[in-house]
N, C-alpha and C. Protein backbone atom coordinates (compact mmCIF):
# COMPACT_ATOMS: atom_id res chain seq x y z
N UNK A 1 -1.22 -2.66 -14.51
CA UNK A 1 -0.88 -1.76 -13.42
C UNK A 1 -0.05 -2.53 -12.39
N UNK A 2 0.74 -2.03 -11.68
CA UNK A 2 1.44 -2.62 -10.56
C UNK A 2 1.74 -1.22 -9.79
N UNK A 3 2.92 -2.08 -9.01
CA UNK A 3 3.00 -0.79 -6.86
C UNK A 3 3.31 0.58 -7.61
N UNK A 4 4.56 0.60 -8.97
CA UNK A 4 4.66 1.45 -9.48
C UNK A 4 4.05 2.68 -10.00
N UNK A 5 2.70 2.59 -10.62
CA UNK A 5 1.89 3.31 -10.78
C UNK A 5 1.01 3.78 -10.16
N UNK A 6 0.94 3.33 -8.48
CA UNK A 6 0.21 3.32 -7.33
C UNK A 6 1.04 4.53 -6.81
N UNK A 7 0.35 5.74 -6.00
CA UNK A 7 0.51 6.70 -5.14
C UNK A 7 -0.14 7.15 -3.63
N UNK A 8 0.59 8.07 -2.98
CA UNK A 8 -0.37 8.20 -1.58
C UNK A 8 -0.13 9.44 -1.59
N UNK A 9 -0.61 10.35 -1.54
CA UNK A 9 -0.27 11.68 -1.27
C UNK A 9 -0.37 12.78 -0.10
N UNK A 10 1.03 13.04 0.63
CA UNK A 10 0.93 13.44 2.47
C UNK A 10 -0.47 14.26 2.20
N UNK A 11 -1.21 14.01 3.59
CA UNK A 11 -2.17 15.36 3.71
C UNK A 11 -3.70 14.46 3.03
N UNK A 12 -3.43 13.72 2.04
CA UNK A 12 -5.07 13.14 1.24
C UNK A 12 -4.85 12.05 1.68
N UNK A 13 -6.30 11.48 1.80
CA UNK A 13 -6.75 9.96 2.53
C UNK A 13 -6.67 9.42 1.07
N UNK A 14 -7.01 7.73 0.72
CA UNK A 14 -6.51 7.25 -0.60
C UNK A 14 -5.67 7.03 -0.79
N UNK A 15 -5.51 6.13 -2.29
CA UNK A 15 -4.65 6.13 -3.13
C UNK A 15 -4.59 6.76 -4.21
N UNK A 16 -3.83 7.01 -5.03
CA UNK A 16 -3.87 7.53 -6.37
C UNK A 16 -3.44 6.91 -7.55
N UNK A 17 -3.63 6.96 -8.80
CA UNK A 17 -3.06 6.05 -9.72
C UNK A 17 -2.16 7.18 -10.69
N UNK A 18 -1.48 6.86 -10.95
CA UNK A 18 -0.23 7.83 -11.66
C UNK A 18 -0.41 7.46 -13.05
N UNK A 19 -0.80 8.98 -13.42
CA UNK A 19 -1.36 8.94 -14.86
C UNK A 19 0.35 9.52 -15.91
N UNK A 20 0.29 10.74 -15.70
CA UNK A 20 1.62 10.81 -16.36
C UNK A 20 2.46 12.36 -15.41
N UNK A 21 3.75 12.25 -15.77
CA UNK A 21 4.14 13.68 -15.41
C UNK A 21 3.49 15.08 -15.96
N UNK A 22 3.92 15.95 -15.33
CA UNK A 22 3.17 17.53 -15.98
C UNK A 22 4.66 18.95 -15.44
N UNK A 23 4.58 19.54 -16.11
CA UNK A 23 5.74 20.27 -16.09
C UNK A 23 5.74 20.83 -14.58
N UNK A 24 4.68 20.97 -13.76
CA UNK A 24 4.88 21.21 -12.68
C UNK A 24 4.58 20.48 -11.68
N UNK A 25 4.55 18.81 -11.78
CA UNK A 25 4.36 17.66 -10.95
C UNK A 25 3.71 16.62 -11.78
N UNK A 26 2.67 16.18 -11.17
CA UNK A 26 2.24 14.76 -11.74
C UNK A 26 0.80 15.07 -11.41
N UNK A 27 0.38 13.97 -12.73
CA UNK A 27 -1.42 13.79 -12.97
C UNK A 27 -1.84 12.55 -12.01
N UNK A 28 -2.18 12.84 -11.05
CA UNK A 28 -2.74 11.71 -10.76
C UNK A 28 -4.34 11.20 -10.79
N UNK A 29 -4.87 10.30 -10.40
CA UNK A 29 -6.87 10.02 -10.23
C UNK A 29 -6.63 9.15 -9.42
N UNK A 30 -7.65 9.28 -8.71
CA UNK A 30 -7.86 8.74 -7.12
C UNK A 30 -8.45 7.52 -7.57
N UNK A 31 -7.95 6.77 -6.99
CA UNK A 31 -8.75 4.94 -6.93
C UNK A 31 -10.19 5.09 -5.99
N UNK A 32 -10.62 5.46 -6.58
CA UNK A 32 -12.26 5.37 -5.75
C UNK A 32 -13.23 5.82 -6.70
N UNK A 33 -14.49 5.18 -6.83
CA UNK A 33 -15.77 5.36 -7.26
C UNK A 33 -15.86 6.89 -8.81
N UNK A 34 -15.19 7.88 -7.75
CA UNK A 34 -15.44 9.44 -8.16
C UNK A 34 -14.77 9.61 -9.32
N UNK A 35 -13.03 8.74 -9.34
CA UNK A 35 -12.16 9.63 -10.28
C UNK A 35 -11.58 10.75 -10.77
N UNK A 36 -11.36 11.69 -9.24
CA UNK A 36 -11.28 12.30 -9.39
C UNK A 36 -9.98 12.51 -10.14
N UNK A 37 -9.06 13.61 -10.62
CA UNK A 37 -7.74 13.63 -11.17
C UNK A 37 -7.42 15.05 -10.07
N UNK A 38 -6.22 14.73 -9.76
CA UNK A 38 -5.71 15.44 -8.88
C UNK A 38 -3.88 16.26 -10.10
N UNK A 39 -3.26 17.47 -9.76
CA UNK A 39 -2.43 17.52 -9.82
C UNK A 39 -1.50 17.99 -8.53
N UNK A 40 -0.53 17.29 -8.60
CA UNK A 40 0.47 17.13 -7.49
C UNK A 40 1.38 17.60 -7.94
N UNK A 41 1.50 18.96 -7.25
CA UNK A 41 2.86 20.06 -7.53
C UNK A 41 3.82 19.26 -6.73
N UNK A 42 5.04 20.17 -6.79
CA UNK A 42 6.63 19.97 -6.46
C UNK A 42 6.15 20.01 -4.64
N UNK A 43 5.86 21.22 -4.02
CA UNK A 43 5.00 20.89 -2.95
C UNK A 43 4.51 20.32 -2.55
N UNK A 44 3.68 19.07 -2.69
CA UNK A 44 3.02 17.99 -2.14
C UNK A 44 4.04 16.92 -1.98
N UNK A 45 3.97 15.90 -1.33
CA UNK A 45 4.64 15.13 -1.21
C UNK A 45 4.30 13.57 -1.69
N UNK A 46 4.60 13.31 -2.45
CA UNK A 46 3.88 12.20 -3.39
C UNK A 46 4.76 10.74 -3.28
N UNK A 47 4.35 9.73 -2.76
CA UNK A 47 5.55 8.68 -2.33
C UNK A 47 4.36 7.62 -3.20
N UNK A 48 5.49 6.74 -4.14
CA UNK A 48 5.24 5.76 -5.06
C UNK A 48 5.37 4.38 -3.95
N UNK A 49 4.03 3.77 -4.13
CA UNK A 49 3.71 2.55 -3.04
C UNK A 49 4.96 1.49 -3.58
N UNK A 50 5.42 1.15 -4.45
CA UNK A 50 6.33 0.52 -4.93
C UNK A 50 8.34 1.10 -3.79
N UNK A 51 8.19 1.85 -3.91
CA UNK A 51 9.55 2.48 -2.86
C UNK A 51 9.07 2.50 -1.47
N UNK A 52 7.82 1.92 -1.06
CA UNK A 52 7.65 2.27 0.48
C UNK A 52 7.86 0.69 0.97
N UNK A 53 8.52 0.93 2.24
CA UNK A 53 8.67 -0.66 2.96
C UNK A 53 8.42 -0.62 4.37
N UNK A 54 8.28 -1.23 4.91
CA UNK A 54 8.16 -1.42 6.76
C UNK A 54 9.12 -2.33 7.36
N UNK A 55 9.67 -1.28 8.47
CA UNK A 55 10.76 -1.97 9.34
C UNK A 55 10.19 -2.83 9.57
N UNK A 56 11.52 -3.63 9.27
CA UNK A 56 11.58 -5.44 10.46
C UNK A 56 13.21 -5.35 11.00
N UNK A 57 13.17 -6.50 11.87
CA UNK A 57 14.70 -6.68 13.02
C UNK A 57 15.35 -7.54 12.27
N UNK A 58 15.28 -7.81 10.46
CA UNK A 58 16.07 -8.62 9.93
C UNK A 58 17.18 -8.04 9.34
N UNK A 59 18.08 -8.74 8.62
CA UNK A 59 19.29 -7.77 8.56
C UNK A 59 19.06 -6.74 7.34
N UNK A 60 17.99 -7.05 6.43
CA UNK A 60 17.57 -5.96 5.68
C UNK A 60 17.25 -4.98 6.34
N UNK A 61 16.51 -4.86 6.91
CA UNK A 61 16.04 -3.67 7.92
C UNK A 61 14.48 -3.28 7.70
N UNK A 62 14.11 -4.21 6.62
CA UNK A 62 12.75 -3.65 5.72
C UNK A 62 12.53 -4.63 4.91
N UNK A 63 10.77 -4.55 4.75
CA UNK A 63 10.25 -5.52 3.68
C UNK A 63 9.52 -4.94 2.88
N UNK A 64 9.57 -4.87 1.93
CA UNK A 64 8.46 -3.96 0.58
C UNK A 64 7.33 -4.10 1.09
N UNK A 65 6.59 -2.90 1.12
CA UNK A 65 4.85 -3.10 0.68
C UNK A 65 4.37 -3.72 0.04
N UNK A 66 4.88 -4.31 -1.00
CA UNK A 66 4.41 -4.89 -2.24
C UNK A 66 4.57 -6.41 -2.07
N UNK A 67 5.38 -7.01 -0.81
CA UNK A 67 5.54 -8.30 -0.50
C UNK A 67 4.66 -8.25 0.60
N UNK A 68 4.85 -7.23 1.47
CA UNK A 68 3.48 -7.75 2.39
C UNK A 68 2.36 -7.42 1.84
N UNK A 69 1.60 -6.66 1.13
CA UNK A 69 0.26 -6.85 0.56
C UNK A 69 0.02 -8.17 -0.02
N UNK A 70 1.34 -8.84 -0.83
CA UNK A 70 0.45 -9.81 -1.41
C UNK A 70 0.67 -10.82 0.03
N UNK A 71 1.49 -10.95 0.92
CA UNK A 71 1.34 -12.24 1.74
C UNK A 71 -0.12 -11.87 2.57
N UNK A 72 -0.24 -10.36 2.63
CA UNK A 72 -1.90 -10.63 3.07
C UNK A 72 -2.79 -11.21 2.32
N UNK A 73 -2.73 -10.84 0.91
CA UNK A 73 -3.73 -11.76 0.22
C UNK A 73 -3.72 -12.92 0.07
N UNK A 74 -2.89 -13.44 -0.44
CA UNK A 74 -2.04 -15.26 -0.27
C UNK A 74 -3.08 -15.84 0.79
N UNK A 75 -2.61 -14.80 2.07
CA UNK A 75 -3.50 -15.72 3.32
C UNK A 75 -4.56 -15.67 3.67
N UNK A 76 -5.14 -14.13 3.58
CA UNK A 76 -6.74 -13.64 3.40
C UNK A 76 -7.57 -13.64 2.78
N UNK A 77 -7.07 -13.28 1.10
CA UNK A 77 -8.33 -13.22 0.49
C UNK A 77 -9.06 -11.80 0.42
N UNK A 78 -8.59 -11.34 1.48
CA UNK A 78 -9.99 -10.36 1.28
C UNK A 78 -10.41 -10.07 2.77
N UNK A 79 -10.29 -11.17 3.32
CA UNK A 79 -11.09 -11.20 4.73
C UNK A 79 -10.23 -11.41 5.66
N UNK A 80 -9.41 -9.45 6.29
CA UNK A 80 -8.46 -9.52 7.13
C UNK A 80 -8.97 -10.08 8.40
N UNK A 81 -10.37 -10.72 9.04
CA UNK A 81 -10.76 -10.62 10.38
C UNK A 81 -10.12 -9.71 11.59
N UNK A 82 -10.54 -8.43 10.86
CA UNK A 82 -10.55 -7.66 11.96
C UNK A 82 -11.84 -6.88 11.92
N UNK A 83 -11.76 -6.23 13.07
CA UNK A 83 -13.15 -5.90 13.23
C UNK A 83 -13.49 -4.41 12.44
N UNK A 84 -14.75 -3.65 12.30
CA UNK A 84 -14.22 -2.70 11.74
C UNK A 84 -13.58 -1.66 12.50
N UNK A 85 -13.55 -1.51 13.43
CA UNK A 85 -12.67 -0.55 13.89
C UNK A 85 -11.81 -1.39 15.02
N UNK A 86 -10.88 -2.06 14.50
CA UNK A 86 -9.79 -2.04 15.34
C UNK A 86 -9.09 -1.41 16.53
N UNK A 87 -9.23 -2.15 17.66
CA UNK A 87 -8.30 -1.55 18.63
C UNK A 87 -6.67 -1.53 18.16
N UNK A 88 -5.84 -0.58 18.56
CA UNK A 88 -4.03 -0.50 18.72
C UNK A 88 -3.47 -2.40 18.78
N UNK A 89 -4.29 -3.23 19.81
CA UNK A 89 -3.78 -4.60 20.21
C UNK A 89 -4.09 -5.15 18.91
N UNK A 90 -5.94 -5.26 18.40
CA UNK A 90 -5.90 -6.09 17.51
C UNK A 90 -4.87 -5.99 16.19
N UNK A 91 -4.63 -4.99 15.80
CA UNK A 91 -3.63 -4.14 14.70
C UNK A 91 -2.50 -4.53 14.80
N UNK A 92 -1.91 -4.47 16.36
CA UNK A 92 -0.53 -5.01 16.30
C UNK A 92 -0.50 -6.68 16.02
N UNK A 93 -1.46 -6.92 16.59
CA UNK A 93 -1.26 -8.76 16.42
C UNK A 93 -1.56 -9.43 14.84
N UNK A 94 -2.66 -8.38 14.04
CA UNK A 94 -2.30 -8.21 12.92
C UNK A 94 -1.37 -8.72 12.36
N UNK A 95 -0.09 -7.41 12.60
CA UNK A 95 0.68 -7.28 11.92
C UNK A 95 2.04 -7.88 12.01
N UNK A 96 2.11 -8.25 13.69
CA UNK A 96 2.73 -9.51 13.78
C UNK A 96 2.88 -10.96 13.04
N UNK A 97 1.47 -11.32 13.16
CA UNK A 97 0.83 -12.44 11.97
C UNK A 97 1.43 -12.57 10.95
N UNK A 98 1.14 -11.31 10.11
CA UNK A 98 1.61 -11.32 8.54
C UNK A 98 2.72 -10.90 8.12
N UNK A 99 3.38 -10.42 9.12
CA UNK A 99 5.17 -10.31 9.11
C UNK A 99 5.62 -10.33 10.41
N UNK A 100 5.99 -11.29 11.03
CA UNK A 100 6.75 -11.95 12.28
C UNK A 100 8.06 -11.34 12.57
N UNK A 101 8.75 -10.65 11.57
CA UNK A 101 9.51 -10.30 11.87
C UNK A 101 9.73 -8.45 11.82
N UNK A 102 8.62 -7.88 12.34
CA UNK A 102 7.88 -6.29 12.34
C UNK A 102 8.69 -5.63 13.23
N UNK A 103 9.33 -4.58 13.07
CA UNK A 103 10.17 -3.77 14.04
C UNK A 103 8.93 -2.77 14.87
N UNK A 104 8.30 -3.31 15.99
CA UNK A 104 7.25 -2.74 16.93
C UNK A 104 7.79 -1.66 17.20
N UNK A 105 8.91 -1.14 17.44
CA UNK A 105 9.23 0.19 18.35
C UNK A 105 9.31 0.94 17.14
N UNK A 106 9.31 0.80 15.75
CA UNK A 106 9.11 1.60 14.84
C UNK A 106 8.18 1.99 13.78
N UNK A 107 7.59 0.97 13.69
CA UNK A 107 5.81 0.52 13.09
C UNK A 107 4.72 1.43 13.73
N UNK A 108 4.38 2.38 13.78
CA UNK A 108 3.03 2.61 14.70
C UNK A 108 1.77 1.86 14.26
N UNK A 109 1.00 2.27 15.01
CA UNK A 109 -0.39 1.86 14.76
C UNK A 109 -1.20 2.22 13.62
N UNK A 110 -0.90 3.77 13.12
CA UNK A 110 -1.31 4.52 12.48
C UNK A 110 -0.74 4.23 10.97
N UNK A 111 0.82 3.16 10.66
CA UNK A 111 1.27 2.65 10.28
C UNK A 111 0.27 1.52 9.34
N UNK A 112 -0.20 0.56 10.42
CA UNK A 112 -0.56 -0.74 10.55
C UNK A 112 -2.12 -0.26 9.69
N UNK A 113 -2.61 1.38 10.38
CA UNK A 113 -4.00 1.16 9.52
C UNK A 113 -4.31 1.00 7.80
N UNK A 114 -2.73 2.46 7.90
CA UNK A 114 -2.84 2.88 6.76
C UNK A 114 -2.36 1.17 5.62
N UNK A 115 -1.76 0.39 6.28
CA UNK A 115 -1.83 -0.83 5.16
C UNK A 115 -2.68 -1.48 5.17
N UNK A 116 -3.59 -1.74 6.06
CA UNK A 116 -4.81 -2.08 6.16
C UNK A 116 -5.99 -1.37 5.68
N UNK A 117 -5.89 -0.07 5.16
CA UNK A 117 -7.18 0.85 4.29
C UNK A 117 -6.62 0.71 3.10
N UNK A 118 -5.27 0.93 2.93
CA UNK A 118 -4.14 0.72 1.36
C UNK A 118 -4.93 -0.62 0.98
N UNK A 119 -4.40 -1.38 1.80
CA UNK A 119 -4.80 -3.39 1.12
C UNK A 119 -6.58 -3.38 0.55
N UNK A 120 -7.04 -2.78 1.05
CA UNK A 120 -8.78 -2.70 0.73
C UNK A 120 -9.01 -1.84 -0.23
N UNK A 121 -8.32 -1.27 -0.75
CA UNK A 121 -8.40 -0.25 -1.63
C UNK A 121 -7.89 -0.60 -2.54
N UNK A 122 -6.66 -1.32 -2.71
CA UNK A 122 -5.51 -1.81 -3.95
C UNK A 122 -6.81 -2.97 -4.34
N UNK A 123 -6.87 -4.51 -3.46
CA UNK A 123 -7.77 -5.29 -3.44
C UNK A 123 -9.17 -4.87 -4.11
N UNK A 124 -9.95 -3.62 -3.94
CA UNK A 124 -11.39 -3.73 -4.64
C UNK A 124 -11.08 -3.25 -5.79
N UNK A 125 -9.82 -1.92 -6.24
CA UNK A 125 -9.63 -1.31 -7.10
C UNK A 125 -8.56 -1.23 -8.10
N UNK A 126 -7.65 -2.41 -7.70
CA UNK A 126 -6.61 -2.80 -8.23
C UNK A 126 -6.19 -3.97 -8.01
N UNK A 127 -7.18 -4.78 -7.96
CA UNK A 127 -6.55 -6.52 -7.24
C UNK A 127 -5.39 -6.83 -8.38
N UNK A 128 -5.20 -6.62 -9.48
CA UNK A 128 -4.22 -7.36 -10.50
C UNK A 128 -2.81 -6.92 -9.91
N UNK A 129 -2.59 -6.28 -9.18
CA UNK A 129 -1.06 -5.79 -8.83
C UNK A 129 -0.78 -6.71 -7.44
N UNK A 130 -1.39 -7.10 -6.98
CA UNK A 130 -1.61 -8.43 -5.79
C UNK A 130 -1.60 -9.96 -6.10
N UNK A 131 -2.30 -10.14 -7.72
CA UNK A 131 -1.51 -11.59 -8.06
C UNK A 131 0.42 -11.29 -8.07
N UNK A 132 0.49 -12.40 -8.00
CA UNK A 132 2.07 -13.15 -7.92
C UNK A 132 2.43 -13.57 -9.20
N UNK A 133 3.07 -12.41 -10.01
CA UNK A 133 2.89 -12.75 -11.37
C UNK A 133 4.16 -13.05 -11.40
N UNK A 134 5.37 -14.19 -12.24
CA UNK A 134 7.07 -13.64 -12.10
C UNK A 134 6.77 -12.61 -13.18
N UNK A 135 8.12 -11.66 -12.82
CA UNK A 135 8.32 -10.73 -13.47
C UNK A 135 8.81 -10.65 -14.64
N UNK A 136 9.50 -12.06 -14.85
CA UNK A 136 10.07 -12.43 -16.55
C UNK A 136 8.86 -13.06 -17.46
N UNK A 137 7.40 -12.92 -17.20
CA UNK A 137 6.77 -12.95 -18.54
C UNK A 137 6.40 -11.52 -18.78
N UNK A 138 6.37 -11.85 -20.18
CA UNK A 138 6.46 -10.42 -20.96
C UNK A 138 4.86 -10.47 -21.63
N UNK A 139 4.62 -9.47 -21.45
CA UNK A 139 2.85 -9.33 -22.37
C UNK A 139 2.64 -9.50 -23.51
N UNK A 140 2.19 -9.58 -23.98
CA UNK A 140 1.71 -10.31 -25.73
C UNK A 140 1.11 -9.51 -26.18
């Protein structure tokens, strides 16, 4: 599995794992305990964690999700030290931390959680897409 097969869907809390297409959207099952399988019509709005990135002030303009999840893990582990419910300050300094170069006037807070519930969720239920694998070995 990798970011590719990973989903968020507007409106549902979670992630989802992308099972296959369906003539009127996509199969997905929720990364949590339940399993549930969801289908996601043309109507819903379904964004693949692999195409999502967060402003920074560099001349890209953006850094993949998929590079900052793993530099959180690289440095955490597991153990973001934050508290469980975070204030707006602790979140931003967060996210400062683990990308220094974060476009603040465009990042919200609400931003900062959702990669912070994403990272705990990928991490208990998908940690293999968070190793640093190169992309030129091929599976056996």
């Amino acid at each position: 599995m990798n970011f590719k097969d990973l989903a968020t869907v507007s409106g549902k809390s979670g992630l989802y794992k992308i099972l296959k297409p369906s003539r009127t959207g996509v199969i997905l099952e929720s990364l949590d305990d339940k399993k549930t399988k969801l289908v996601a019509g043309m109507a819903q709005r379904v964004s693949i964690l692999g195409d999502i990135s967060i402003y920074t002030l560099t001349e890209e303009g953006a850094e993949p999700l998929e590079s900052v999840m793993k530099k959180i893990e690289a440095e955490f582990k597991g153990d973001l030290g934050l508290d469980a419910n975070p204030d707006d300050s602790e979140l931003r300094a967060f996210m400062k931390h683990v990308l220094p170069t974060v476009d603040e006037g465009r990042v919200y807070t609400s931003d900062i959680k959702k990669l912070v519930s994403w990272y705990k969720i990928v991490r208990s239920q998908a940690p293999e897409v968070l190793e640093d694998i190169p992309e030129s070995k091929t599976e056996e």
